[in-house]
N, C-alpha and C. Protein backbone atom coordinates (compact mmCIF):
# COMPACT_ATOMS: atom_id res chain seq x y z
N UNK A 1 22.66 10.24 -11.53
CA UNK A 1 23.39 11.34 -12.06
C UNK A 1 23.49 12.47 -11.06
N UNK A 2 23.81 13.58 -11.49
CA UNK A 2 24.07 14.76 -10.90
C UNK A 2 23.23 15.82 -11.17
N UNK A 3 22.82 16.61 -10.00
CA UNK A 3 21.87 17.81 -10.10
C UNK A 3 22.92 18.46 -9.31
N UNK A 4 22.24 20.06 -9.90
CA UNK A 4 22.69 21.22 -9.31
C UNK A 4 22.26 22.58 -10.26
N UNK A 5 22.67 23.55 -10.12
CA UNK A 5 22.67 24.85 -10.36
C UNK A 5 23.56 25.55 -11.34
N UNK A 6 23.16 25.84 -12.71
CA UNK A 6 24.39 26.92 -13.52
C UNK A 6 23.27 28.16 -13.77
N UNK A 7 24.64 28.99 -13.87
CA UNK A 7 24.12 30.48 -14.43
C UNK A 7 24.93 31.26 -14.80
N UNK A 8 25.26 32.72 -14.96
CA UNK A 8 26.12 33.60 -15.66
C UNK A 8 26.54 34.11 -14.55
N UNK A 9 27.94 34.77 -14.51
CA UNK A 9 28.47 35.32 -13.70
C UNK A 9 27.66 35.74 -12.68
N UNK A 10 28.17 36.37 -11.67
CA UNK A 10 27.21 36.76 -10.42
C UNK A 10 25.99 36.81 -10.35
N UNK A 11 25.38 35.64 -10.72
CA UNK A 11 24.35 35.07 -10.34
C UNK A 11 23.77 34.57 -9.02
N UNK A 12 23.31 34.90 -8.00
CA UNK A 12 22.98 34.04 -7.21
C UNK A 12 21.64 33.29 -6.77
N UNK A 13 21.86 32.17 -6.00
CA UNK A 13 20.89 31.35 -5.85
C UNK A 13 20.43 31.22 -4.04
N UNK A 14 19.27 30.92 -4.03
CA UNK A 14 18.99 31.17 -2.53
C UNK A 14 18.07 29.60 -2.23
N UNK A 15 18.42 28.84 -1.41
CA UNK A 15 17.49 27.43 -1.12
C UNK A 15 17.51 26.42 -2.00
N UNK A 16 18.20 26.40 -2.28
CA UNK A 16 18.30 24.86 -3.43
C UNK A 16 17.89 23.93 -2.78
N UNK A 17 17.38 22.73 -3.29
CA UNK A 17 17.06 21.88 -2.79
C UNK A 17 16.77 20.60 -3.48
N UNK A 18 17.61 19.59 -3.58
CA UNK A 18 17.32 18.61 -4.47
C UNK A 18 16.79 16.86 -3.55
N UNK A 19 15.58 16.34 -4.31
CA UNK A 19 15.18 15.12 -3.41
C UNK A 19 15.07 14.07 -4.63
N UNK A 20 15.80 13.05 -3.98
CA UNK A 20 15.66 12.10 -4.81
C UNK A 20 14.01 11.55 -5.45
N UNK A 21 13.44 11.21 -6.79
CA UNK A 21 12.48 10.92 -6.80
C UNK A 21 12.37 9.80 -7.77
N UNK A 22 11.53 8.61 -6.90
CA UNK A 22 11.09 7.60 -7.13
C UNK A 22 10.28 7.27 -8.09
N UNK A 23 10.70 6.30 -10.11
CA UNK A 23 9.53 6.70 -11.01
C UNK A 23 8.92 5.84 -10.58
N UNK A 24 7.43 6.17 -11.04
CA UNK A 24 6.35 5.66 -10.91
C UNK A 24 6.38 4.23 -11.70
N UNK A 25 6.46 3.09 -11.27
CA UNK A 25 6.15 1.82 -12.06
C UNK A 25 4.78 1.56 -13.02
N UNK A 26 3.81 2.04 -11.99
CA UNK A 26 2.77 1.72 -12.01
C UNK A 26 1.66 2.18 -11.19
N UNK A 27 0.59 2.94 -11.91
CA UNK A 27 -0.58 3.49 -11.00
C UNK A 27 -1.80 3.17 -11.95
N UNK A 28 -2.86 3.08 -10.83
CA UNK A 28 -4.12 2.94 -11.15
C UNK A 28 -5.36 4.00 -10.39
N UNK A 29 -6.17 4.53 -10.95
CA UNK A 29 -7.26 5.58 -10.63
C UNK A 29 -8.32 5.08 -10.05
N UNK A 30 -8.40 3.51 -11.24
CA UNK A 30 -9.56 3.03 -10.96
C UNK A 30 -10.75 3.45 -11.89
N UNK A 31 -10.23 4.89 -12.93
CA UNK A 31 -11.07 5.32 -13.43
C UNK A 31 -11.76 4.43 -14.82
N UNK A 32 -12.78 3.57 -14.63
CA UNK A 32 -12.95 2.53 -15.24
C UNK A 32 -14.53 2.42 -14.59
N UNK A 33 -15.27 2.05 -16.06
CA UNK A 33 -16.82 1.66 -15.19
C UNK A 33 -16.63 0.20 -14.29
N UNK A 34 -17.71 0.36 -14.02
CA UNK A 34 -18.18 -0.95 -12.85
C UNK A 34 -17.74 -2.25 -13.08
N UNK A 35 -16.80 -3.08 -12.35
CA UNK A 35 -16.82 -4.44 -12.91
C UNK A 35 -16.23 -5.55 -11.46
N UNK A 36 -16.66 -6.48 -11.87
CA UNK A 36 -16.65 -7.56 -10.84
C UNK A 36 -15.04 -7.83 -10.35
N UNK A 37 -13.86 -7.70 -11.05
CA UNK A 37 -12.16 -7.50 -10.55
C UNK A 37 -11.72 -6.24 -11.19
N UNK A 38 -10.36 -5.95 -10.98
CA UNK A 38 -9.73 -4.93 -11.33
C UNK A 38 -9.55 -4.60 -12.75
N UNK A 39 -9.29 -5.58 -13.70
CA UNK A 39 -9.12 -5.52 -15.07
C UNK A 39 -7.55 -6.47 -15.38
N UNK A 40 -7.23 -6.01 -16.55
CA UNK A 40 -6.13 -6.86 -17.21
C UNK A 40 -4.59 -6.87 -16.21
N UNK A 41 -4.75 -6.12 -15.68
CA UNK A 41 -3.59 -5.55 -15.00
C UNK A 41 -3.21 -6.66 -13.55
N UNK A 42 -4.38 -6.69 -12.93
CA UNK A 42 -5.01 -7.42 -11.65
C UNK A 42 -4.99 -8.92 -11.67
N UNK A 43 -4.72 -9.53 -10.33
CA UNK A 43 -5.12 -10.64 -10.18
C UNK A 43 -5.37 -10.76 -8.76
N UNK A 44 -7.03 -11.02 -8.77
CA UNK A 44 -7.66 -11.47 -7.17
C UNK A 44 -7.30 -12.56 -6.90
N UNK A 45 -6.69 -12.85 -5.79
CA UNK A 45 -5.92 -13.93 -5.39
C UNK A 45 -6.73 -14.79 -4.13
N UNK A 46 -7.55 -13.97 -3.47
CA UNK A 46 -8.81 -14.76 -2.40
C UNK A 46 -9.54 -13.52 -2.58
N UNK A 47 -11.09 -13.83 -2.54
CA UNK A 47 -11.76 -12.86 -1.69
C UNK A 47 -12.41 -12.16 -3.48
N UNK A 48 -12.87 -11.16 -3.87
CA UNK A 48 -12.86 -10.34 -5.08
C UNK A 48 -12.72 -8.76 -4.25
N UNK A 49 -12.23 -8.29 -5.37
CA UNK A 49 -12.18 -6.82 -5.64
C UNK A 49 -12.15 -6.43 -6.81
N UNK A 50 -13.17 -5.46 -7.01
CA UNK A 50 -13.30 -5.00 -8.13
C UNK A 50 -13.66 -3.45 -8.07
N UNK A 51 -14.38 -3.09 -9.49
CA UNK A 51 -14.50 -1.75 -9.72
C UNK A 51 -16.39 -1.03 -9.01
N UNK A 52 -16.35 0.24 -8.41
CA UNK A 52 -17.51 0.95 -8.12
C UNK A 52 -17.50 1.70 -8.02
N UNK A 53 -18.05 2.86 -9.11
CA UNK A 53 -17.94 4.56 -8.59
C UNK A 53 -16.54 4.56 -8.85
N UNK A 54 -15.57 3.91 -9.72
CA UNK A 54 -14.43 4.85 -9.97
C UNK A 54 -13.30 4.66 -8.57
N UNK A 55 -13.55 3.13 -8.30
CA UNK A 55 -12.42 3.17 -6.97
C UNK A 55 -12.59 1.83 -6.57
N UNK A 56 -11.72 1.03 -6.70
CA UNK A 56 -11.83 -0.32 -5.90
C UNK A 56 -11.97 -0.55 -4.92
N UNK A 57 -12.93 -1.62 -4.92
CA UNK A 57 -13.91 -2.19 -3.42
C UNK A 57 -13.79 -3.47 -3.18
N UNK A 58 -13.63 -3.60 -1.88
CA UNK A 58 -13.27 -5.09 -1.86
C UNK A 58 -14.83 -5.45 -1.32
N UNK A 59 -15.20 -6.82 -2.13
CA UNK A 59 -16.38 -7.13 -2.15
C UNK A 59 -16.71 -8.38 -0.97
N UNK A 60 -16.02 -9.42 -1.13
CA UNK A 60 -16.58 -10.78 -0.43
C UNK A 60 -15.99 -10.39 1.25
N UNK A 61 -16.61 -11.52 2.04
CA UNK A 61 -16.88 -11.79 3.47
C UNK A 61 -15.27 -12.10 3.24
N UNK A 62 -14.73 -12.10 4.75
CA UNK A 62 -13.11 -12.32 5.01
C UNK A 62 -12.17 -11.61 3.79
N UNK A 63 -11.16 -12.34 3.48
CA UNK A 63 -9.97 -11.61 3.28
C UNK A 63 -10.12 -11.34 1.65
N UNK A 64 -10.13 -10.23 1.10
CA UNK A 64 -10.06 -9.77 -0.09
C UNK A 64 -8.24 -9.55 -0.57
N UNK A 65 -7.90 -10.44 -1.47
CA UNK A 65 -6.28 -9.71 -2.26
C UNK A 65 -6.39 -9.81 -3.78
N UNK A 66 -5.73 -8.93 -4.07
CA UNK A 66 -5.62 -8.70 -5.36
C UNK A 66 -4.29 -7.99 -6.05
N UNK A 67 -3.15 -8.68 -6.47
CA UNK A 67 -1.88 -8.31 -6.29
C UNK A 67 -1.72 -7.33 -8.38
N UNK A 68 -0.63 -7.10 -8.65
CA UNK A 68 -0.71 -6.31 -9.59
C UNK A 68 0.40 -7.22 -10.10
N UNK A 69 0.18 -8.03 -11.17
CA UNK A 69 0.89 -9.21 -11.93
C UNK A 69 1.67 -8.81 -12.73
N UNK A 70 2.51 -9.21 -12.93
CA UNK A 70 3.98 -9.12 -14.05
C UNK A 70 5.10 -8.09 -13.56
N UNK A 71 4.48 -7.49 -12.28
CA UNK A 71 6.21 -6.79 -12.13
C UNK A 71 5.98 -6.43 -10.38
N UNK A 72 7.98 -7.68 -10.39
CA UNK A 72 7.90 -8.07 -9.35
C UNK A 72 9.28 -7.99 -8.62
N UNK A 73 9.18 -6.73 -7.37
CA UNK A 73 10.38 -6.36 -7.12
C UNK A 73 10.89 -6.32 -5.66
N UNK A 74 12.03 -6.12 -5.08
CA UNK A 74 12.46 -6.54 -3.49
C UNK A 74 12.11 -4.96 -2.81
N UNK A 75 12.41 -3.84 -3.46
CA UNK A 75 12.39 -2.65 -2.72
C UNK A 75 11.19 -1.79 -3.24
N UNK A 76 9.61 -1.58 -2.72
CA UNK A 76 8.80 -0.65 -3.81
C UNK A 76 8.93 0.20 -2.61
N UNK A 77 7.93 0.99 -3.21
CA UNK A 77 7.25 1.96 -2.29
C UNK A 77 5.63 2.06 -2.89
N UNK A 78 4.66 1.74 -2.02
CA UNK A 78 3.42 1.90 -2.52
C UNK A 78 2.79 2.90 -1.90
N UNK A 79 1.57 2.93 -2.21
CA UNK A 79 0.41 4.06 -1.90
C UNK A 79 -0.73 4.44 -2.58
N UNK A 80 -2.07 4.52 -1.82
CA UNK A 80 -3.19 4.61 -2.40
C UNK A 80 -4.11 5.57 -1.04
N UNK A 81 -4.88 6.12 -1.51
CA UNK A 81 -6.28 6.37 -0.82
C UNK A 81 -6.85 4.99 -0.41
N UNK A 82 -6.97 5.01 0.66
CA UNK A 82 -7.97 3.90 1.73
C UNK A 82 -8.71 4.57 2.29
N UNK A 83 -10.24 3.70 2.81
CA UNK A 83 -11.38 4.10 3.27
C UNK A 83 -11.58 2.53 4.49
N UNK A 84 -11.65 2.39 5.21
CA UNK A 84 -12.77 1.65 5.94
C UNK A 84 -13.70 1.86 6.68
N UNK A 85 -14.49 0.99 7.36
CA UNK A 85 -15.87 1.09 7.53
C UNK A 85 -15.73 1.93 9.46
N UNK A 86 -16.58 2.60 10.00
CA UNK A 86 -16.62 3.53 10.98
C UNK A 86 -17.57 2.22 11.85
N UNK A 87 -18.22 0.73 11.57
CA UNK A 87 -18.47 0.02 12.14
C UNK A 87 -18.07 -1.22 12.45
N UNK A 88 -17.93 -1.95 13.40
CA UNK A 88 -17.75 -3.39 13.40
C UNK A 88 -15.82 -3.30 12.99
N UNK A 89 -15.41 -4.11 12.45
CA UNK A 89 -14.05 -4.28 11.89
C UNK A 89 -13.77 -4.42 10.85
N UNK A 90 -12.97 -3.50 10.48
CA UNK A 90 -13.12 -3.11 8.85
C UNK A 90 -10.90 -3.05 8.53
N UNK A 91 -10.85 -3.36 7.59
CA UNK A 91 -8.99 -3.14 7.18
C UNK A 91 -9.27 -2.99 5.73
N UNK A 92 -8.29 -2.18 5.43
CA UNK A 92 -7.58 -1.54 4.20
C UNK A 92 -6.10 -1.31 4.02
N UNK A 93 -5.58 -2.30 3.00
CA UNK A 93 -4.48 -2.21 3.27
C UNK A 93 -3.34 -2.12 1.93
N UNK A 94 -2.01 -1.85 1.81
CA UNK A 94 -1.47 -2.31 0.88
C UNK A 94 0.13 -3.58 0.95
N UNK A 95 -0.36 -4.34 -0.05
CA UNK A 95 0.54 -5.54 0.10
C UNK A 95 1.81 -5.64 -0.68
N UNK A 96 3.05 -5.64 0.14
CA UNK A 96 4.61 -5.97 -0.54
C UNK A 96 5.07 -7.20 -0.13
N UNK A 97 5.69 -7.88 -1.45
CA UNK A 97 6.67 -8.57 -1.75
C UNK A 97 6.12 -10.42 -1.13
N UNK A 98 4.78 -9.93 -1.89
CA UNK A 98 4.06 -11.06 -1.94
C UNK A 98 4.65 -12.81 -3.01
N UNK A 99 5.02 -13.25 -2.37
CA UNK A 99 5.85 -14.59 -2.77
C UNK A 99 5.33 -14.83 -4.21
N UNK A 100 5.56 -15.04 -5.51
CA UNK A 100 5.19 -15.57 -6.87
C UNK A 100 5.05 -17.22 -6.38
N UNK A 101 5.60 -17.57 -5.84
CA UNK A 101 5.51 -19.22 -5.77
C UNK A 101 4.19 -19.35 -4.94
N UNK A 102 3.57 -18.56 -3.84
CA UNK A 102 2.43 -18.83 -2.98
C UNK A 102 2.12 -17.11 -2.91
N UNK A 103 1.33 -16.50 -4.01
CA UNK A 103 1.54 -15.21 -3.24
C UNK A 103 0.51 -14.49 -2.56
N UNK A 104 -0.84 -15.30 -2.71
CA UNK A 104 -1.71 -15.20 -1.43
C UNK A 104 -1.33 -15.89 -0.11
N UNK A 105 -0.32 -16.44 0.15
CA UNK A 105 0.28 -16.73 1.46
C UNK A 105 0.70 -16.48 2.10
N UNK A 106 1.55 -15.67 1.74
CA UNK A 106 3.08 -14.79 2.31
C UNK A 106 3.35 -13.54 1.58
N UNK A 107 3.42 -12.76 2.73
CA UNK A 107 3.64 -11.47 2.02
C UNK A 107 3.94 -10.28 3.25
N UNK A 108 3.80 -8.86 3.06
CA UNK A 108 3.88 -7.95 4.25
C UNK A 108 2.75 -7.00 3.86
N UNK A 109 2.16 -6.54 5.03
CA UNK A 109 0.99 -6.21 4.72
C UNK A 109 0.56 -5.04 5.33
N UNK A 110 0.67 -3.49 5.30
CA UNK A 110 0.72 -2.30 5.82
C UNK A 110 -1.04 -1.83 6.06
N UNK A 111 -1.76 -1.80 7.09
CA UNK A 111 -2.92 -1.50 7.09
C UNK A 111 -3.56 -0.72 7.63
N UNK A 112 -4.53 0.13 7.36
CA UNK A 112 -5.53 1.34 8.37
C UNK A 112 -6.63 0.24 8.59
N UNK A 113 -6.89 0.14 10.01
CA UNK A 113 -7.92 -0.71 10.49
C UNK A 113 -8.75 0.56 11.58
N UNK A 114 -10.18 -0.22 11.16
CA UNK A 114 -11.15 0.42 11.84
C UNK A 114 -11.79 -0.76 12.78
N UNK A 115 -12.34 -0.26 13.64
CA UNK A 115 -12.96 -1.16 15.11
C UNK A 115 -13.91 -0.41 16.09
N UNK A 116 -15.14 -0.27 15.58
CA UNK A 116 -16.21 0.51 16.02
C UNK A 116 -15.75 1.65 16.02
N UNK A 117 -15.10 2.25 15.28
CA UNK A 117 -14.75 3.95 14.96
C UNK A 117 -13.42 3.83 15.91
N UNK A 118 -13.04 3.35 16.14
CA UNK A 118 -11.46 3.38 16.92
C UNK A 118 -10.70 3.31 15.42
N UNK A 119 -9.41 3.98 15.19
CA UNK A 119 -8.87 3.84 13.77
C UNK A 119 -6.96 3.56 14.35
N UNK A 120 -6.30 2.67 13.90
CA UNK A 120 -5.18 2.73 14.12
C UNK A 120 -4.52 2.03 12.73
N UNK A 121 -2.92 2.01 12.82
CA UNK A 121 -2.45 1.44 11.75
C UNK A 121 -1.85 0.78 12.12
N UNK A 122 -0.93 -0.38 11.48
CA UNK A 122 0.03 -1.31 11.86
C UNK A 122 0.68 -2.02 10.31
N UNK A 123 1.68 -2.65 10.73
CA UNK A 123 2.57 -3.37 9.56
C UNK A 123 2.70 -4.88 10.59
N UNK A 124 1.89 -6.05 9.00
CA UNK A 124 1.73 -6.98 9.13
C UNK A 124 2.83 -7.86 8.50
N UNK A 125 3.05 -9.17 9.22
CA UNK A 125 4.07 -9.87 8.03
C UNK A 125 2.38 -11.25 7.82
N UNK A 126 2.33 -12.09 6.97
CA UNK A 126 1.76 -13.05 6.52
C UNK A 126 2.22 -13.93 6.10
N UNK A 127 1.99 -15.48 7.33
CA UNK A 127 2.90 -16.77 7.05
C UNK A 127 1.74 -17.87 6.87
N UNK A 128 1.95 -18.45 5.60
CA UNK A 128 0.95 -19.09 5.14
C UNK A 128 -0.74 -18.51 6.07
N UNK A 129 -0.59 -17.59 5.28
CA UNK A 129 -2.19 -17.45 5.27
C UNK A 129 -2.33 -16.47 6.72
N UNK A 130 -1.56 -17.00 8.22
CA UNK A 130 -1.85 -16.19 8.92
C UNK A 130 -1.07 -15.04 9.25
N UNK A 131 -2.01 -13.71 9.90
CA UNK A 131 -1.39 -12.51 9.87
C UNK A 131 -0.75 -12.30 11.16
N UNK A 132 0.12 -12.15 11.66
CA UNK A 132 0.96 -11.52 12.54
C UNK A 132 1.50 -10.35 12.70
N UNK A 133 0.91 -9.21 13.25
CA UNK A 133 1.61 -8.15 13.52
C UNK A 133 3.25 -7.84 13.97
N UNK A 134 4.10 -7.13 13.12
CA UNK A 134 5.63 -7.22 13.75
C UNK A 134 5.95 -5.40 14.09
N UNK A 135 4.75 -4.98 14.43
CA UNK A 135 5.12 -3.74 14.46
C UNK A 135 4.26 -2.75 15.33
N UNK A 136 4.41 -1.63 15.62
CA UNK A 136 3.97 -1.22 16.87
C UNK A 136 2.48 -0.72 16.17
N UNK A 137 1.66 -0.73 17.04
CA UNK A 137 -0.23 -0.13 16.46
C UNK A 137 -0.50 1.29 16.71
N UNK A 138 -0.19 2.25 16.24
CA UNK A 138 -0.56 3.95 16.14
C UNK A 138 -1.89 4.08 16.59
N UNK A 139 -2.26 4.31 16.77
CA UNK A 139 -3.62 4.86 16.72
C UNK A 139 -3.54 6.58 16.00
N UNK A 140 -4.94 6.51 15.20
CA UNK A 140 -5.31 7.74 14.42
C UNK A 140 -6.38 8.35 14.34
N UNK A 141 -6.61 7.92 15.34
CA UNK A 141 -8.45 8.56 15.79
C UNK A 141 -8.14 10.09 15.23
N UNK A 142 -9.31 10.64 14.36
CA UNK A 142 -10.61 9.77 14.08
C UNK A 142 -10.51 9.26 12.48
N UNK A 143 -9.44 8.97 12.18
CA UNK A 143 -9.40 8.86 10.53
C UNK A 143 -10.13 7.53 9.99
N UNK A 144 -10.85 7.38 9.34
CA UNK A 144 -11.56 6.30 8.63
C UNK A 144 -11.12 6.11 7.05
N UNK A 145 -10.38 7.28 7.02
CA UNK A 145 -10.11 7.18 5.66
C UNK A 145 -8.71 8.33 5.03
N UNK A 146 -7.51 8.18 4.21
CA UNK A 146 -6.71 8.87 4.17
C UNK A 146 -5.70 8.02 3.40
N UNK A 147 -4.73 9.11 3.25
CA UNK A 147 -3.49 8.00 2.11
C UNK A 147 -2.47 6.95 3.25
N UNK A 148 -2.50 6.03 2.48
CA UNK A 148 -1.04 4.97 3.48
C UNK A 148 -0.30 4.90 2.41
N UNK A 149 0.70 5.27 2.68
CA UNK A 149 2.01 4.71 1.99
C UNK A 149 3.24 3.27 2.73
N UNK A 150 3.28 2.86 2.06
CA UNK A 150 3.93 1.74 2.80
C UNK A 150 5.22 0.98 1.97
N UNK A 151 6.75 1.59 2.57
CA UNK A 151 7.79 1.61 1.68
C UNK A 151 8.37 0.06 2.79
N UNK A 152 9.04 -0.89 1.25
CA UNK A 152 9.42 -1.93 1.60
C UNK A 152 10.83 -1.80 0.85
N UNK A 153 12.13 -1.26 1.59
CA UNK A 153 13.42 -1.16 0.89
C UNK A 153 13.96 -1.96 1.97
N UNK A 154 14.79 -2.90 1.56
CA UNK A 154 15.97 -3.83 2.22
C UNK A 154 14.81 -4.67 3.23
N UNK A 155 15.40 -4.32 4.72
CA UNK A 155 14.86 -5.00 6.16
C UNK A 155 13.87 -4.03 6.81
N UNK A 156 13.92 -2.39 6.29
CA UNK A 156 13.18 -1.53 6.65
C UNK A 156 11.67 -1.43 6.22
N UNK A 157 10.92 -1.72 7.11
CA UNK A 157 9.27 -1.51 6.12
C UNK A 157 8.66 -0.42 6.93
N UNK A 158 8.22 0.73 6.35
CA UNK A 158 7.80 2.12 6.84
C UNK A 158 6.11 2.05 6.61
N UNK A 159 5.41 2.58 7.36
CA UNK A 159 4.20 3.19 7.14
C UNK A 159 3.61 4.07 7.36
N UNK A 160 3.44 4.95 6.33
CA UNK A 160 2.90 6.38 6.49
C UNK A 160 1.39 6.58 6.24
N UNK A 161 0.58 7.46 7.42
CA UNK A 161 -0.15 7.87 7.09
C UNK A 161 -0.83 9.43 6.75
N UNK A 162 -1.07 9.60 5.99
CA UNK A 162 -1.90 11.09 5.32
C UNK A 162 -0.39 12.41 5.48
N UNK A 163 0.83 10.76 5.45
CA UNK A 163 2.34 11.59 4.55
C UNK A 163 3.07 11.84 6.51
N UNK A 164 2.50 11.24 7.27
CA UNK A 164 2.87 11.09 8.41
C UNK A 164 3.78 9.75 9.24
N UNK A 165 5.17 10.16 9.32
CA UNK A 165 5.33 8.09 9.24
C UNK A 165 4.80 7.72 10.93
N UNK A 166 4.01 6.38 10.10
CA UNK A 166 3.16 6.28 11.70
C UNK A 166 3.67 5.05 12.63
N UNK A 167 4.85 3.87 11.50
CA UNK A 167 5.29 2.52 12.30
C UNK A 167 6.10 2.39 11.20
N UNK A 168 7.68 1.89 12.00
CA UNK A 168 8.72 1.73 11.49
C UNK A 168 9.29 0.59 12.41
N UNK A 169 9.60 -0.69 11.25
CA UNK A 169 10.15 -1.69 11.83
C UNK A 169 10.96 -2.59 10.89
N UNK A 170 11.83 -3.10 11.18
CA UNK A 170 13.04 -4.32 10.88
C UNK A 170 12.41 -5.44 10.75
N UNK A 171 12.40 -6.29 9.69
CA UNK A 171 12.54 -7.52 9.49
C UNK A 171 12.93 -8.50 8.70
N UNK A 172 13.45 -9.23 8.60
CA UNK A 172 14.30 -10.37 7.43
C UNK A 172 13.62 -11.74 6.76
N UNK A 173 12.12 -11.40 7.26
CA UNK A 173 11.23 -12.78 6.50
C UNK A 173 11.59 -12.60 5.40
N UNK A 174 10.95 -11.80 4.71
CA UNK A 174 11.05 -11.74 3.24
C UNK A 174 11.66 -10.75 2.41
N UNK A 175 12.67 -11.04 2.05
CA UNK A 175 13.80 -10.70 1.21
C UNK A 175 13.71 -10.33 -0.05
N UNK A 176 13.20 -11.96 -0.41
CA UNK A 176 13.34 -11.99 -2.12
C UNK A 176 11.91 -11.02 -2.57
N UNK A 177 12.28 -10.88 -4.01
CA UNK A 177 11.22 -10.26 -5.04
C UNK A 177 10.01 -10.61 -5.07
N UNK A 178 8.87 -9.66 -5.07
CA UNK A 178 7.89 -10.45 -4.96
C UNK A 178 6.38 -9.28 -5.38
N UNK A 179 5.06 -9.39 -5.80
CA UNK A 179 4.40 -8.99 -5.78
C UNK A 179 3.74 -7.83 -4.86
N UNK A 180 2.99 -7.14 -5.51
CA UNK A 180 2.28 -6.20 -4.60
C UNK A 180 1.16 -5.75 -5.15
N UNK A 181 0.26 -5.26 -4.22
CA UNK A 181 -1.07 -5.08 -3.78
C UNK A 181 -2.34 -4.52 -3.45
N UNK A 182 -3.19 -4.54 -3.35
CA UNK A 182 -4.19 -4.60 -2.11
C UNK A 182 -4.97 -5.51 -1.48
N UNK A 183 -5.07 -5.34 -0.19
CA UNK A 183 -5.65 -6.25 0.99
C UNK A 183 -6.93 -5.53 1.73
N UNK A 184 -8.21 -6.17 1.72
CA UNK A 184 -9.34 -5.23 2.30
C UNK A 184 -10.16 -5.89 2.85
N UNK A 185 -11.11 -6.08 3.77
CA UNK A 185 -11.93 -6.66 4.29
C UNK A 185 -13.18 -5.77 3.13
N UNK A 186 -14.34 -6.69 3.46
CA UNK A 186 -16.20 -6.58 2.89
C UNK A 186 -15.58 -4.89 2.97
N UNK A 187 -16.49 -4.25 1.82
CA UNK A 187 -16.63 -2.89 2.01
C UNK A 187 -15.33 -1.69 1.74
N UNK A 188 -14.15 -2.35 2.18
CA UNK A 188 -13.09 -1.46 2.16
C UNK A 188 -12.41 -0.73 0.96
N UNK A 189 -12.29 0.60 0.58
CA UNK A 189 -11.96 1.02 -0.68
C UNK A 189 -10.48 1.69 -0.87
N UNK A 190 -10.62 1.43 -2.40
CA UNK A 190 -8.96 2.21 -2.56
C UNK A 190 -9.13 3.11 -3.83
N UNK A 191 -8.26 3.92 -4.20
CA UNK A 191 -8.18 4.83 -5.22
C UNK A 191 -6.68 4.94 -5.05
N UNK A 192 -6.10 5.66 -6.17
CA UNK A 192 -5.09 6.61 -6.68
C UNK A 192 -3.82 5.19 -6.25
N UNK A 193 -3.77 3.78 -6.61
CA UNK A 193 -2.95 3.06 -6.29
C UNK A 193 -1.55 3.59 -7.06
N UNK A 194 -0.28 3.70 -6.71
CA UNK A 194 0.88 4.07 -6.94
C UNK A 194 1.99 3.17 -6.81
N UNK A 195 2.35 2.62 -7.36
CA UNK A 195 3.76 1.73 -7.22
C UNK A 195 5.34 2.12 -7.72
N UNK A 196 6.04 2.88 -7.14
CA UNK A 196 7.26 3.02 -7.18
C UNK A 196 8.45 2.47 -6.98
């Protein structure tokens, strides 16, 4: 529809400003006691994640996913609070347009990775199972922890961090409709998940 400005005769207006805004599909807090997966909403797809202190943690050794079941679309925009670990190699990430037919297989995968306190970000694509980077690696020293947003409209997949866009890249793997996420190694946490 249409926005704009009425008023009574010589009225005036100074800075208008109108931005398109994206509804919310779907968000989670996390605010929920302790439990071994996410709840009704969730489905851990390898790996577990579940609830601690009010914020999902991804629990097991290697690859933790856990996609958000029953609504499944080509263009979101996601975003959550991520944390990883300041030792060893740690990722936190969020996952679009994860395949319904295989959707721990294939998918795109926006992540803040840590590596002995080195912190950078990148946008992953995932072909059966393995991850391939298609996009350039930021570095964000010293962040261990902060919001990613990670918008998947058309061929464009964006990734922002702490509302900063940090890697912007083109690609045509995956098209069709599909699930979304989180992706975390042992340890890695999320809060305030948002799906638009």
């Amino acid at each position: 529809g249409y926005v704009g400005v009425g008023g009574a005769p010589r009225t005036t207006y100074d800075n208008f400003n109108a931005e398109r805004m994206d509804p919310t599909l779907f968000s989670d807090g996390f605010n929920r006691g302790n439990a071994a997966n996410l709840g009704a909403h969730w489905t851990n797809l390898s790996g577990a994640v579940g609830i601690v202190s009010n914020q999902a943690k991804a629990a097991s050794v290697g690859t933790n996913l856990a996609v958000r079941h029953g609504i499944v679309f080509n263009d979101v925009k996601l975003e959550a609070a991520v944390t990883v670990l300041n030792t060893g190699f740690s990722e936190a990430g969020l996952v679009a347009r994860a395949l319904p037919v295989a959707p721990g297989a294939n998918y795109y995968y926006a992540a803040l990775e840590g590596n002995n306190g080195s912190f950078s970000v990148a946008i992953y694509k995932v072909v059966n199972n393995v991850k391939r980077n298609i996009g350039n690696v930021a570095s964000i020293v010293p962040f261990a922890t902060g919001k990613l947003r990670f918008e998947a409209v058309g061929n464009s997949l964006k990734l922002f961090f702490n509302n900063v866009e940090r890697v912007n890249v083109v690609d045509n793997t995956y098209q069709s409709a599909g699930l979304a996420g989180l992706r975390g190694s042992s340890d890695a946490i999320f809060d305030n998940f948002t799906m638009a």
